[in-house]
C-alpha atoms as a PDB file:
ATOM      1  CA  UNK A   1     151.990 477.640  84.353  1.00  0.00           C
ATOM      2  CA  UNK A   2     153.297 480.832  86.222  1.00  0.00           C
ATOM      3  CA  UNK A   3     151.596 481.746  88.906  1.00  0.00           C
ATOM      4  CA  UNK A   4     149.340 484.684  89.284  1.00  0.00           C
ATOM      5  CA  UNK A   5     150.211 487.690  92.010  1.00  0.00           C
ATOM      6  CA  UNK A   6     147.620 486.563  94.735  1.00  0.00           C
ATOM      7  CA  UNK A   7     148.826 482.685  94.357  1.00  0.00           C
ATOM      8  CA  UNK A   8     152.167 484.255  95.162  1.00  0.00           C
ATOM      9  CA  UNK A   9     151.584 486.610  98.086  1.00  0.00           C
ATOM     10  CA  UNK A  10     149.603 483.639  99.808  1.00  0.00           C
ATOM     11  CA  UNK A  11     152.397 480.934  99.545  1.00  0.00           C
ATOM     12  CA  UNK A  12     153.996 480.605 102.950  1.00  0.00           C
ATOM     13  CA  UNK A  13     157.467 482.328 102.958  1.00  0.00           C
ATOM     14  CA  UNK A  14     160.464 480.730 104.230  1.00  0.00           C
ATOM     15  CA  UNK A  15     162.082 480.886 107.037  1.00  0.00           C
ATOM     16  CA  UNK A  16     165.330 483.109 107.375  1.00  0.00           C
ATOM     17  CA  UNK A  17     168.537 480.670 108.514  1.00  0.00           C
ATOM     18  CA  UNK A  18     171.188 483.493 108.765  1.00  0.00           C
ATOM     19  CA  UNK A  19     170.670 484.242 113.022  1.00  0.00           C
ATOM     20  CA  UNK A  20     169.538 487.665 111.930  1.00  0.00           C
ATOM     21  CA  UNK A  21     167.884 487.761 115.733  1.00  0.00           C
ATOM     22  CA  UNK A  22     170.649 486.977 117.249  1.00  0.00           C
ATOM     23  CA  UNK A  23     173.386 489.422 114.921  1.00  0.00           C
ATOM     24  CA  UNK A  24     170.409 492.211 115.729  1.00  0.00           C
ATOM     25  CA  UNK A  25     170.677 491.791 119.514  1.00  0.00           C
ATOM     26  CA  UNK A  26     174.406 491.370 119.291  1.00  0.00           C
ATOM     27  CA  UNK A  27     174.622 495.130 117.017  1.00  0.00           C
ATOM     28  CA  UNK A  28     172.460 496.906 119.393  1.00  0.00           C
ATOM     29  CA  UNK A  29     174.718 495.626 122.461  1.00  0.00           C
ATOM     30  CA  UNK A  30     177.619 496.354 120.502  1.00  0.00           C
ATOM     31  CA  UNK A  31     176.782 500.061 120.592  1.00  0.00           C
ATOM     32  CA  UNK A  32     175.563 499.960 123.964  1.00  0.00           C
ATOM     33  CA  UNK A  33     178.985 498.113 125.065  1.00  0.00           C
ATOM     34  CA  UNK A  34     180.995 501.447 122.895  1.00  0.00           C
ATOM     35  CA  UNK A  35     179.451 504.354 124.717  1.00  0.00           C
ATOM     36  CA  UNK A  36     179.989 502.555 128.008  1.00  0.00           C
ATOM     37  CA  UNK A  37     183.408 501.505 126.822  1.00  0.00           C
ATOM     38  CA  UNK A  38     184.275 505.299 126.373  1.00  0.00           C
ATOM     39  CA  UNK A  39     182.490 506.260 129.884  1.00  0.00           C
ATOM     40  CA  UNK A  40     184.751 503.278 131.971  1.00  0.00           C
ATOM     41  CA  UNK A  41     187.694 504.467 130.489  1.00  0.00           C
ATOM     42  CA  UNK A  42     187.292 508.261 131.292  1.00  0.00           C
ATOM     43  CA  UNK A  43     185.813 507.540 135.170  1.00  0.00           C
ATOM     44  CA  UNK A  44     188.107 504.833 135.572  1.00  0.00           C
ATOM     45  CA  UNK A  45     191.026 503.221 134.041  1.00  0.00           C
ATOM     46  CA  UNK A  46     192.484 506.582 132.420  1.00  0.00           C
ATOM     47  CA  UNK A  47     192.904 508.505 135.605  1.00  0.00           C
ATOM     48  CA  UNK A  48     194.424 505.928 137.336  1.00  0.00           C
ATOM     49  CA  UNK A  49     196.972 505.761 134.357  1.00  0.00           C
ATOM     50  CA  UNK A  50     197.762 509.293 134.690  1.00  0.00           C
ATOM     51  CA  UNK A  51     198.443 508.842 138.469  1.00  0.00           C
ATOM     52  CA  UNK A  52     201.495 506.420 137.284  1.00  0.00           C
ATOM     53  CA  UNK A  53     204.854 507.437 137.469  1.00  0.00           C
ATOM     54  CA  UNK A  54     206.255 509.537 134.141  1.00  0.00           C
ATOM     55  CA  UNK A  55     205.908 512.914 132.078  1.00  0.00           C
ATOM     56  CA  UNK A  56     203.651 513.584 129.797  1.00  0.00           C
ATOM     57  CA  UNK A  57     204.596 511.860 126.734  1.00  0.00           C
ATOM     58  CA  UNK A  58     204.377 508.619 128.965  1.00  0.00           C
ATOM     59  CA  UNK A  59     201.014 509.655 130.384  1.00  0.00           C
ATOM     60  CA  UNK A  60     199.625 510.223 126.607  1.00  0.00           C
ATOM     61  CA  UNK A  61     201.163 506.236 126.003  1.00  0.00           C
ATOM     62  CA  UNK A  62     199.403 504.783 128.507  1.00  0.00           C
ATOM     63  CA  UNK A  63     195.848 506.231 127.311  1.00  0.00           C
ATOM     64  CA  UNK A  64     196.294 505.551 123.536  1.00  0.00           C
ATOM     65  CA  UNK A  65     197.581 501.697 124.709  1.00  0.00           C
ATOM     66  CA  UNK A  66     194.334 501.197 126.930  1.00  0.00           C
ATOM     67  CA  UNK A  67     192.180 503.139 124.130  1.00  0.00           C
ATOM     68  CA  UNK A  68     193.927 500.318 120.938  1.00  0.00           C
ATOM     69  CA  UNK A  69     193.213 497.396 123.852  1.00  0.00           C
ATOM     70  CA  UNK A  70     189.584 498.829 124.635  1.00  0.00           C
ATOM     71  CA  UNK A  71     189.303 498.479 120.574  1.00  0.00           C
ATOM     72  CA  UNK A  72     190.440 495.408 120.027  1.00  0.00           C
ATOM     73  CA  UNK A  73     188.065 493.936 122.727  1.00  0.00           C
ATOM     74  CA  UNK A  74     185.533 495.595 121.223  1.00  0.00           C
ATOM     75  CA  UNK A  75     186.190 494.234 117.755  1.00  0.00           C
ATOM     76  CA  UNK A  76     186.971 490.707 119.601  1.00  0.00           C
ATOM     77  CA  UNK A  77     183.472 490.861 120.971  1.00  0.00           C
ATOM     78  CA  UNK A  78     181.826 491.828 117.588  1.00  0.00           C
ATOM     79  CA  UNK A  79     183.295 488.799 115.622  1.00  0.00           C
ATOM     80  CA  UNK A  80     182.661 486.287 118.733  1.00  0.00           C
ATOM     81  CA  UNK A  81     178.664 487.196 118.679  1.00  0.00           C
ATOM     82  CA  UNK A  82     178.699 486.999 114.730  1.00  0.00           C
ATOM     83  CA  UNK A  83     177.864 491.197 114.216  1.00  0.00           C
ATOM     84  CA  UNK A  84     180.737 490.425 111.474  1.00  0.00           C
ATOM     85  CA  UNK A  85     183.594 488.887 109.978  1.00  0.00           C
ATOM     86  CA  UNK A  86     187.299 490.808 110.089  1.00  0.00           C
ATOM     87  CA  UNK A  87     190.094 490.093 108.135  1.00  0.00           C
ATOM     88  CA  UNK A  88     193.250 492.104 108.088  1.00  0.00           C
ATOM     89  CA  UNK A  89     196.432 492.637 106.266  1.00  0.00           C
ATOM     90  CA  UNK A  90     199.359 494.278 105.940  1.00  0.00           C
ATOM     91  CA  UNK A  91     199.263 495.647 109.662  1.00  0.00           C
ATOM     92  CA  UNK A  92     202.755 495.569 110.322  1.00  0.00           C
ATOM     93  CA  UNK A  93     203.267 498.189 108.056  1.00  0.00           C
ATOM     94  CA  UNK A  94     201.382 500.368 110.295  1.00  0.00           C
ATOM     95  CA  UNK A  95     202.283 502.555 112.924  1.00  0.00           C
ATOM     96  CA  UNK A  96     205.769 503.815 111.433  1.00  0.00           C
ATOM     97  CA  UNK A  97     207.630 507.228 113.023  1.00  0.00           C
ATOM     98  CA  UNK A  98     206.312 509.973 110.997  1.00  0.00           C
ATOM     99  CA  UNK A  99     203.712 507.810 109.043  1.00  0.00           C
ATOM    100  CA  UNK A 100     200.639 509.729 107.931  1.00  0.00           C
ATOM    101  CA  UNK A 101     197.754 506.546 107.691  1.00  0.00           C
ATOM    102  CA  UNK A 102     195.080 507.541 105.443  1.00  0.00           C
ATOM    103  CA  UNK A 103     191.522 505.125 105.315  1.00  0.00           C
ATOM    104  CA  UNK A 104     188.884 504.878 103.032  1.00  0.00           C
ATOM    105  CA  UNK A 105     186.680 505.103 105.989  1.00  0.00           C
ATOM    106  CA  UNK A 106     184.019 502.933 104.531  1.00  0.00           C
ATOM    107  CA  UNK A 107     182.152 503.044 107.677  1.00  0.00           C
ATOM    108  CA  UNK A 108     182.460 504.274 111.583  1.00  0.00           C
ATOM    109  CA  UNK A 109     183.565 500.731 112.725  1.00  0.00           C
ATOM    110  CA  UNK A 110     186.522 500.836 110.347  1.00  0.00           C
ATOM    111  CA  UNK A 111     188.014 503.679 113.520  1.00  0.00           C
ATOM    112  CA  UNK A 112     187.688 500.694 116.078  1.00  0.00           C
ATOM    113  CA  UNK A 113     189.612 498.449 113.792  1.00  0.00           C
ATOM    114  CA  UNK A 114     192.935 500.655 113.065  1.00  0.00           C
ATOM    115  CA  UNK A 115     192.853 502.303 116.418  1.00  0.00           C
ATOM    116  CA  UNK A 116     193.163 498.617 117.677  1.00  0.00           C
ATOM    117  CA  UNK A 117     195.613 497.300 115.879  1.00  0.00           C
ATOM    118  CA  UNK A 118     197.913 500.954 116.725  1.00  0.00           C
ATOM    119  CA  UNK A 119     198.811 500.726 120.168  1.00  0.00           C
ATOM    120  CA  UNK A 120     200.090 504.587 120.331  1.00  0.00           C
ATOM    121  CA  UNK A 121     199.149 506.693 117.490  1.00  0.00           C
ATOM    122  CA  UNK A 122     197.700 509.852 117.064  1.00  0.00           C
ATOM    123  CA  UNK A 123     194.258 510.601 115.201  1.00  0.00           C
ATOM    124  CA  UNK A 124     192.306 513.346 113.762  1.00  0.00           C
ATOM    125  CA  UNK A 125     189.146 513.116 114.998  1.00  0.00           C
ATOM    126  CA  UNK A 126     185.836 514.878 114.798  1.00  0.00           C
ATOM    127  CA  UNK A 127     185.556 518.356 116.517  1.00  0.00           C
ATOM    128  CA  UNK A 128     182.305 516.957 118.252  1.00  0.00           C
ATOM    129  CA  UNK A 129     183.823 514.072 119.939  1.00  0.00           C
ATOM    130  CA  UNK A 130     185.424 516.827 122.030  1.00  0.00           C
ATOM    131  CA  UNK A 131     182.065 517.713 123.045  1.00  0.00           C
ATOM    132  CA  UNK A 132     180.753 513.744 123.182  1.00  0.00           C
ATOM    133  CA  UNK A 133     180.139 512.894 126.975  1.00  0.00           C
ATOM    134  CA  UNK A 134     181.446 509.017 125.960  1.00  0.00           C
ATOM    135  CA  UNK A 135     184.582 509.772 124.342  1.00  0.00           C
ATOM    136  CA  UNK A 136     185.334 513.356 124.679  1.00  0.00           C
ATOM    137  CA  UNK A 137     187.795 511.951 128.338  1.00  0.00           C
ATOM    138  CA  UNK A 138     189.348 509.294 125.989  1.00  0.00           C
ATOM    139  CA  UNK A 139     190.067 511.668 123.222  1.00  0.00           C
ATOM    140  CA  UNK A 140     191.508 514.032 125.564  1.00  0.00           C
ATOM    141  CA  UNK A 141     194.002 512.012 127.617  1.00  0.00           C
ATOM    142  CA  UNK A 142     195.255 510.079 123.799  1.00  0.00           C
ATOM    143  CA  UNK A 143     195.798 514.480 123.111  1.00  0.00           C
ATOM    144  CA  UNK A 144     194.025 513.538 119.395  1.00  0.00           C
ATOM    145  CA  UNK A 145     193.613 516.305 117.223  1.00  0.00           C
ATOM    146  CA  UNK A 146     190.589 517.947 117.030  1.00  0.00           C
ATOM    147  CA  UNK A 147     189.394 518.474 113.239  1.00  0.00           C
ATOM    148  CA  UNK A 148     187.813 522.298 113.511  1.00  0.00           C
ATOM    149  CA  UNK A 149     189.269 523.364 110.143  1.00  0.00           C
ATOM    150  CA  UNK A 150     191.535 525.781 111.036  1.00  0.00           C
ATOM    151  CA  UNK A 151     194.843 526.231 110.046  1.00  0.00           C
ATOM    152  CA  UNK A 152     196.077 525.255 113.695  1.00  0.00           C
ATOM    153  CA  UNK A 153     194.923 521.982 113.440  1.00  0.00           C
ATOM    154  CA  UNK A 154     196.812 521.466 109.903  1.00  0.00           C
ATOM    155  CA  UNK A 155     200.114 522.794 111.629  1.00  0.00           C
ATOM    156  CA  UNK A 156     199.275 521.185 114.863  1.00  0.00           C
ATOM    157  CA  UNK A 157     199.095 517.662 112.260  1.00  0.00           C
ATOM    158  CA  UNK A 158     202.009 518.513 110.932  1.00  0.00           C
ATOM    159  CA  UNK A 159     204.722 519.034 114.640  1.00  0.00           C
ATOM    160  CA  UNK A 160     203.271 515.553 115.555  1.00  0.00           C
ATOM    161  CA  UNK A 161     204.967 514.232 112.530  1.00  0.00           C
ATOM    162  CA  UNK A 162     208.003 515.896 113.034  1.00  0.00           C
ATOM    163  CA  UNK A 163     208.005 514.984 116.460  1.00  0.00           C
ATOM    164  CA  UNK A 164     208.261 511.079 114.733  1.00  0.00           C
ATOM    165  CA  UNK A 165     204.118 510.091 115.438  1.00  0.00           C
ATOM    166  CA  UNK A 166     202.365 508.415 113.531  1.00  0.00           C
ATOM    167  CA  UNK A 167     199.052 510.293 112.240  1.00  0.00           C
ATOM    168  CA  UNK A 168     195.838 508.521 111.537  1.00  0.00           C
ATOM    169  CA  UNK A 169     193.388 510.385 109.269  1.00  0.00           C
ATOM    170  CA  UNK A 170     189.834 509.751 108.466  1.00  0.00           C
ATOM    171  CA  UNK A 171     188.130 511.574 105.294  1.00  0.00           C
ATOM    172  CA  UNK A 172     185.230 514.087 106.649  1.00  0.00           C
ATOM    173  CA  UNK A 173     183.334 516.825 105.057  1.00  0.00           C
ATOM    174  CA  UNK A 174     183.518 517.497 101.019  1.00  0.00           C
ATOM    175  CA  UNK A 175     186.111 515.141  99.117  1.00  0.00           C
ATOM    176  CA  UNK A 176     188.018 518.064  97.714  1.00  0.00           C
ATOM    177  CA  UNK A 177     188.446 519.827 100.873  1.00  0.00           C
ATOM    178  CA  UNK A 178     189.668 516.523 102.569  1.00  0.00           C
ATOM    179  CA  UNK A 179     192.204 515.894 100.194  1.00  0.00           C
ATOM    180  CA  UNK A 180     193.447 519.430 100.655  1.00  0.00           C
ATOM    181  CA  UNK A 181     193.904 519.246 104.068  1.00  0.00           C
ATOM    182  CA  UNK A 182     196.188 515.846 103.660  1.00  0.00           C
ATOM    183  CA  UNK A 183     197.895 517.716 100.820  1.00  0.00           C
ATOM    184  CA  UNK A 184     198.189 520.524 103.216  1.00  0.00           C
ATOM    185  CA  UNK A 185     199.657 518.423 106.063  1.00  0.00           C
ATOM    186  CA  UNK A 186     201.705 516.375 104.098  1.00  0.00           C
ATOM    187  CA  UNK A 187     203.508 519.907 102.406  1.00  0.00           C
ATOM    188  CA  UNK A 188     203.858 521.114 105.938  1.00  0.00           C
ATOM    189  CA  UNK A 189     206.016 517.622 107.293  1.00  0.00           C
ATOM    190  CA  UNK A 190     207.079 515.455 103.845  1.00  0.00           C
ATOM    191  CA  UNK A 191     206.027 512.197 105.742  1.00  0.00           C
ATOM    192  CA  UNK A 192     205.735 508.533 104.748  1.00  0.00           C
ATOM    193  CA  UNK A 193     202.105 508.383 103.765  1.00  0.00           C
ATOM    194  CA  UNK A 194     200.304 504.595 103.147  1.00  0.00           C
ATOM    195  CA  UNK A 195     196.753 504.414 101.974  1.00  0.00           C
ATOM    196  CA  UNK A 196     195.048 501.704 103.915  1.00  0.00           C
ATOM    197  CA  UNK A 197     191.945 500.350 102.203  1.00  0.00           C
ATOM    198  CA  UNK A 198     188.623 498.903 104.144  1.00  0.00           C
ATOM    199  CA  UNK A 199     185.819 497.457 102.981  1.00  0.00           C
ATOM    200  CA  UNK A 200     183.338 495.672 103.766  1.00  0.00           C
ATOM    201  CA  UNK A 201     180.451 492.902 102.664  1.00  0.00           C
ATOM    202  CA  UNK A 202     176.774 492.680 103.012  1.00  0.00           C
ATOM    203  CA  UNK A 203     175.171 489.390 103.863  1.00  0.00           C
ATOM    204  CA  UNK A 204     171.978 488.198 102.852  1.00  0.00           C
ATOM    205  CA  UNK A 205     169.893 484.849 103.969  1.00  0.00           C
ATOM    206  CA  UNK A 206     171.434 482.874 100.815  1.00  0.00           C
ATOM    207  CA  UNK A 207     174.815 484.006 102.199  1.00  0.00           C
ATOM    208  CA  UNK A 208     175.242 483.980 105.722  1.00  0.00           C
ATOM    209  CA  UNK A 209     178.541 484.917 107.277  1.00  0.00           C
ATOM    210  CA  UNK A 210     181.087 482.574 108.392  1.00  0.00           C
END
């Protein structure tokens, strides 16, 4: 016999076994630990890189290398406290002279995964972060390209692959304008160009991650 709607909602439910509590905590620190990540870096550690011996090209290493180790920390920390699972492949093809990078971008935290396995690479980044008082000093000091629009940013895209960077670039407003811009850059400086795809799983209680 099935049973009726009010049999149902009084039955005692079970128990959730996936550490939701626990990932919850660990999500809302993990966002805490990023904006306070950015802030150390800018009052801190990136000022006393610029102080060290070397031009400018050698100042703009230093802060991209501490920005790709502040990543992967980050991402180390998010798989230790079980926020999620990472698997990754195909990274040494990465990072090439001239190499335009271009991701999916299936969600923010996909930025914190590339950026940390690219020790010195430049990025196209929001216009806002510019603005952002936790990563606008980071942003700065890697000299990553602000994404305004204009036709000085694609040109500006462009010299840093013929100056033999590597250019990391995120999808951001309507598809078709997107893709015009990489068409745009990638007219402007024939580059190699790889396509690096993310994505990503949902758990549920019947399927915790491992």
């Amino acid at each position: 016999m099935e049973s009726t709607p009010l049999e149902l909602a009084t039955q005692p439910l079970n128990r959730r076994t996936d550490a939701w509590a626990v990932r919850l905590v660990a999500t809302g620190a993990s966002f805490v630990l990023f904006g306070l990540g950015g802030l150390l870096l800018w009052i801190f550690l990136l000022p006393v890189l610029a102080c060290l011996p070397g031009g400018v090209m050698a100042r703009r290493r230093r802060a991209r290398a501490a920005i790709s180790r502040a990543f992967r920390l980050h991402a180390w920390f998010m798989r230790r406290s079980g926020v999620l699972t990472l698997h990754i492949d195909g990274v040494q093809r990465l990072g090439q002279p001239g190499q335009m990078i271009v991701a999916n971008h299936p969600s923010l935290i996909d930025v914190v995964f590339l950026i940390g396995q690219l020790r010195d690479t430049n990025c196209i980044v929001k216009a806002g972060l510019f603005r952002n008082p936790c990563m606008r000093g980071p942003v700065r000091a890697a000299q990553y390209i602000s994404n305004d629009g204009s036709m000085t940013m694609l040109e500006r895209a462009a010299d840093v692959l013929r100056e033999g960077q590597s250019l990391l670039v995120f999808p951001e407003a309507r598809a078709p304008r997107r893709a015009a811009r990489r068409c745009s850059i990638a007219v402007r400086r024939p580059s190699p160009c790889v396509a690096r795809v993310a994505s990503r799983r949902c758990s549920s209680p019947s399927n915790p991650p491992r």
